[in-house]
C-alpha atoms as a PDB file:
ATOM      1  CA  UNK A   1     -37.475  30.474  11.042  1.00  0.00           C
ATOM      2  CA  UNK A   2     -34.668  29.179   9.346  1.00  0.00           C
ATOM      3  CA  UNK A   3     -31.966  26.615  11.291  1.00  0.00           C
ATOM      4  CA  UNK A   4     -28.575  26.185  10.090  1.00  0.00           C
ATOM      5  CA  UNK A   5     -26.837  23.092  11.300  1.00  0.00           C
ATOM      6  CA  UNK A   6     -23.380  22.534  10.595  1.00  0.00           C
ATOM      7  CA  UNK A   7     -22.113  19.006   9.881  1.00  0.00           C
ATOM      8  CA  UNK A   8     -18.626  19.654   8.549  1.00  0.00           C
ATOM      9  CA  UNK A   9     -17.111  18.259  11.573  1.00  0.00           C
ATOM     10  CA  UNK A  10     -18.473  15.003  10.957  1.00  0.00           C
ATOM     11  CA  UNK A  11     -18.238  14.886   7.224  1.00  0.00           C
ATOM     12  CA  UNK A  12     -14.365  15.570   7.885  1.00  0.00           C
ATOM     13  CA  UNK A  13     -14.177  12.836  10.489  1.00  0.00           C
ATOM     14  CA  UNK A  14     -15.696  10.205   7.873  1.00  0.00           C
ATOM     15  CA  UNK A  15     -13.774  11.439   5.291  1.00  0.00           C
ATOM     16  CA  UNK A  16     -10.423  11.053   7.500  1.00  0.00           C
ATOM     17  CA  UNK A  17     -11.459   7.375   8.786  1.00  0.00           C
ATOM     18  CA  UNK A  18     -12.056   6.590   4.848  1.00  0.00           C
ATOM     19  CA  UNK A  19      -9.033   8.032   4.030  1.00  0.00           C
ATOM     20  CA  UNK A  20      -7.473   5.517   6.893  1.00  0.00           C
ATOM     21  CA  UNK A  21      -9.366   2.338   5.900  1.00  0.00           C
ATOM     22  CA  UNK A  22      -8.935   2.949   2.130  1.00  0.00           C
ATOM     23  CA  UNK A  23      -4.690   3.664   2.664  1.00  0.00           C
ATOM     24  CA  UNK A  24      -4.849   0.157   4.853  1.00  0.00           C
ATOM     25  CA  UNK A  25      -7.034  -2.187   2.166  1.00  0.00           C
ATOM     26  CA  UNK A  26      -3.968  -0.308  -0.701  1.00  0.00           C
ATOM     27  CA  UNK A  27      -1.537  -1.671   1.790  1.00  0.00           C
ATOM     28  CA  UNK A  28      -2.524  -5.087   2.105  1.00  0.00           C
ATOM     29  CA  UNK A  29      -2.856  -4.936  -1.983  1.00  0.00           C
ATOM     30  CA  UNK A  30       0.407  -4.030  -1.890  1.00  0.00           C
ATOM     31  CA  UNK A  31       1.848  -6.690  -0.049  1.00  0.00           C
ATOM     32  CA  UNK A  32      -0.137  -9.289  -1.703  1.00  0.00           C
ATOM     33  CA  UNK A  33       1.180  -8.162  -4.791  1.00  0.00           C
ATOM     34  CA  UNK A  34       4.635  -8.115  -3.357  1.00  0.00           C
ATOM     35  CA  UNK A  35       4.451 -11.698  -2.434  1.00  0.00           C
ATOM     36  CA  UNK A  36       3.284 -12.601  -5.767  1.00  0.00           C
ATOM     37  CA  UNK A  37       6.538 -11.503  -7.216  1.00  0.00           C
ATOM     38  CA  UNK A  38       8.354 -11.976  -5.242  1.00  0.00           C
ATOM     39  CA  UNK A  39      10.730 -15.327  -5.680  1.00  0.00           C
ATOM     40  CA  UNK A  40      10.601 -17.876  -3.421  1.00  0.00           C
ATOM     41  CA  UNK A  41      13.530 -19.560  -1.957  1.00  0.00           C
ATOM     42  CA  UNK A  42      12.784 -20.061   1.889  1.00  0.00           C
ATOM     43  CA  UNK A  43       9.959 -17.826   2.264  1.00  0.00           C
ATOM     44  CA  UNK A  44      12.131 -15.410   4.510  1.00  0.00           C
ATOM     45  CA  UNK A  45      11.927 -12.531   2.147  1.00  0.00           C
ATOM     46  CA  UNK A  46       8.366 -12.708   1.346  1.00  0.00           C
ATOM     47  CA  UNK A  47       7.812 -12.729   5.106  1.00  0.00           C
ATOM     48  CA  UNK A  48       9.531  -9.692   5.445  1.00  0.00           C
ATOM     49  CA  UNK A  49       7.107  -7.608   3.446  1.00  0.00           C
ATOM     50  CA  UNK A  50       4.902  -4.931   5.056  1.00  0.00           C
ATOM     51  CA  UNK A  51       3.431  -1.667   5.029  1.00  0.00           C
ATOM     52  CA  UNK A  52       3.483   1.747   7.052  1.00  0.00           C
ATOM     53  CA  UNK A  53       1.037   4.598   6.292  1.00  0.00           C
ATOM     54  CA  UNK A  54       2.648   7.744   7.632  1.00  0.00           C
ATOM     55  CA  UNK A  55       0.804  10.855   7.842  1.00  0.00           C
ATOM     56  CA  UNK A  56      -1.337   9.713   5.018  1.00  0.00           C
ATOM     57  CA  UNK A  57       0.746   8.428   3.023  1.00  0.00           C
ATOM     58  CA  UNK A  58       1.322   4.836   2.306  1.00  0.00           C
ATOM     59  CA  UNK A  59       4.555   2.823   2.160  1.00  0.00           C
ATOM     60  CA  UNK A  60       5.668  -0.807   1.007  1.00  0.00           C
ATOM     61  CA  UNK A  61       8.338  -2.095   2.200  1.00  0.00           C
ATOM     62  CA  UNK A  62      10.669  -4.922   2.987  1.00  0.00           C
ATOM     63  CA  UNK A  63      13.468  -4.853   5.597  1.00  0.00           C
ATOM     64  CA  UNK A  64      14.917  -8.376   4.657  1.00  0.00           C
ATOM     65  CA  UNK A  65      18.981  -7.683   4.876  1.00  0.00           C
ATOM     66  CA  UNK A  66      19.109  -8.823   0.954  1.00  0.00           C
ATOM     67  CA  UNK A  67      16.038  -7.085  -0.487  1.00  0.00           C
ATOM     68  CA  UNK A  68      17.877  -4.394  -2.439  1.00  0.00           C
ATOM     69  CA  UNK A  69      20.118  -6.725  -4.017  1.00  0.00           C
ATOM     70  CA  UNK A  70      17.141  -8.975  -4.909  1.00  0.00           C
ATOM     71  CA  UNK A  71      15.334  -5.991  -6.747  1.00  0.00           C
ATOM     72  CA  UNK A  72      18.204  -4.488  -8.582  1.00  0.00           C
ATOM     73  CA  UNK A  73      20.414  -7.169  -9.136  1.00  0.00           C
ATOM     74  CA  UNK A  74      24.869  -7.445  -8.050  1.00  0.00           C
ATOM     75  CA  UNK A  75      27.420  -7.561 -10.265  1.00  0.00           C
ATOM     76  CA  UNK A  76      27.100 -11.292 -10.170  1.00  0.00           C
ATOM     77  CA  UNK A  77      23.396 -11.742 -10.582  1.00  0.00           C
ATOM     78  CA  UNK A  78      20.209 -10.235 -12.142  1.00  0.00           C
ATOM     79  CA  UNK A  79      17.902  -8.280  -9.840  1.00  0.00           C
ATOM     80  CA  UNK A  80      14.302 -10.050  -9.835  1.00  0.00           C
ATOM     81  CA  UNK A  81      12.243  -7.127  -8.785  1.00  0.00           C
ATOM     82  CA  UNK A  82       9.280  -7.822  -6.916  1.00  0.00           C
ATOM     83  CA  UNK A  83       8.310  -4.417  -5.195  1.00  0.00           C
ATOM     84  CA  UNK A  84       8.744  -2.413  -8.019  1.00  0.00           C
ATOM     85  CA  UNK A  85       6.478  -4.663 -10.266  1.00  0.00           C
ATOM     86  CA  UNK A  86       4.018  -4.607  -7.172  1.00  0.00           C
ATOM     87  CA  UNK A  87       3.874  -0.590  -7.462  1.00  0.00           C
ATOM     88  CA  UNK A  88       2.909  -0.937 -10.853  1.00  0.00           C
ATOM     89  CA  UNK A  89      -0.436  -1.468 -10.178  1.00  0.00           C
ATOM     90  CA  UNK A  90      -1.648   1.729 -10.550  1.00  0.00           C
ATOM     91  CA  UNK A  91      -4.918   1.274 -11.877  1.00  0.00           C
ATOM     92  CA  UNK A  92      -6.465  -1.677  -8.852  1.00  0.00           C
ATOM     93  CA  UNK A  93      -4.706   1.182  -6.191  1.00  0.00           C
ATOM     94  CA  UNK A  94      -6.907   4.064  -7.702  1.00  0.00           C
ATOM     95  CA  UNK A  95      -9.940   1.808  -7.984  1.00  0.00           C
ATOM     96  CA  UNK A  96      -9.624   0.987  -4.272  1.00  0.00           C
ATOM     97  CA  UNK A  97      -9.208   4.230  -3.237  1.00  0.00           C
ATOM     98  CA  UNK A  98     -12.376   5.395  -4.979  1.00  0.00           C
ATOM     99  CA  UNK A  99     -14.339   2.641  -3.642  1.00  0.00           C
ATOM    100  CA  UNK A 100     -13.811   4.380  -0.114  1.00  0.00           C
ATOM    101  CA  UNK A 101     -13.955   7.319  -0.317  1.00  0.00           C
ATOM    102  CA  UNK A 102     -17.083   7.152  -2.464  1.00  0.00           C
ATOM    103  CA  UNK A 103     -18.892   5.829   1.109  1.00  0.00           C
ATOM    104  CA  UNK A 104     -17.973   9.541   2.418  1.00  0.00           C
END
């Protein structure tokens, strides 16, 4: 007698909590990286940089009042990017998200 057991259901639930842990560890990449380009004055808009993963999908972020001017520059000054450069790293996000979701 042959007995088919179906373990898709699981398989999708490791593959979604994977999916989760691998999005957070790119995050917190993310924000390291921010912080390392970022340039430090008082600290206050390093502080201010986070992530959000929304329906699978991660953002970086920074809500300090003067972050836009800071990455792109005013009339008056040159932008010093820092969350641009920090998106850059393409190559240490892919690696991380292969490391998890090879443990599926």
């Amino acid at each position: 007698m042959l007995k088919m057991i179906n373990r898709s259901g699981k398989f999708m639930k490791k593959l979604k909590s994977n999916e989760r842990a691998a999005l957070e560890a790119m995050g917190k990449f993310g924000v390291k990286m921010m912080d390392k380009h970022a340039p430090l004055d008082t600290g206050f808009l390093m502080s201010r940089n986070s992530y959000v993963i929304n329906r699978n999908e991660l953002f970086l972020m920074n809500d300090c009042y003067y972050a836009i001017h800071q990455e792109f520059g005013t009339h008056k000054m040159k932008g010093t990017p820092f969350m641009r450069p920090a998106a850059a790293y393409k190559e240490q996000y892919k690696k991380i998200a292969e490391m998890y979701m090879k443990q599926v």
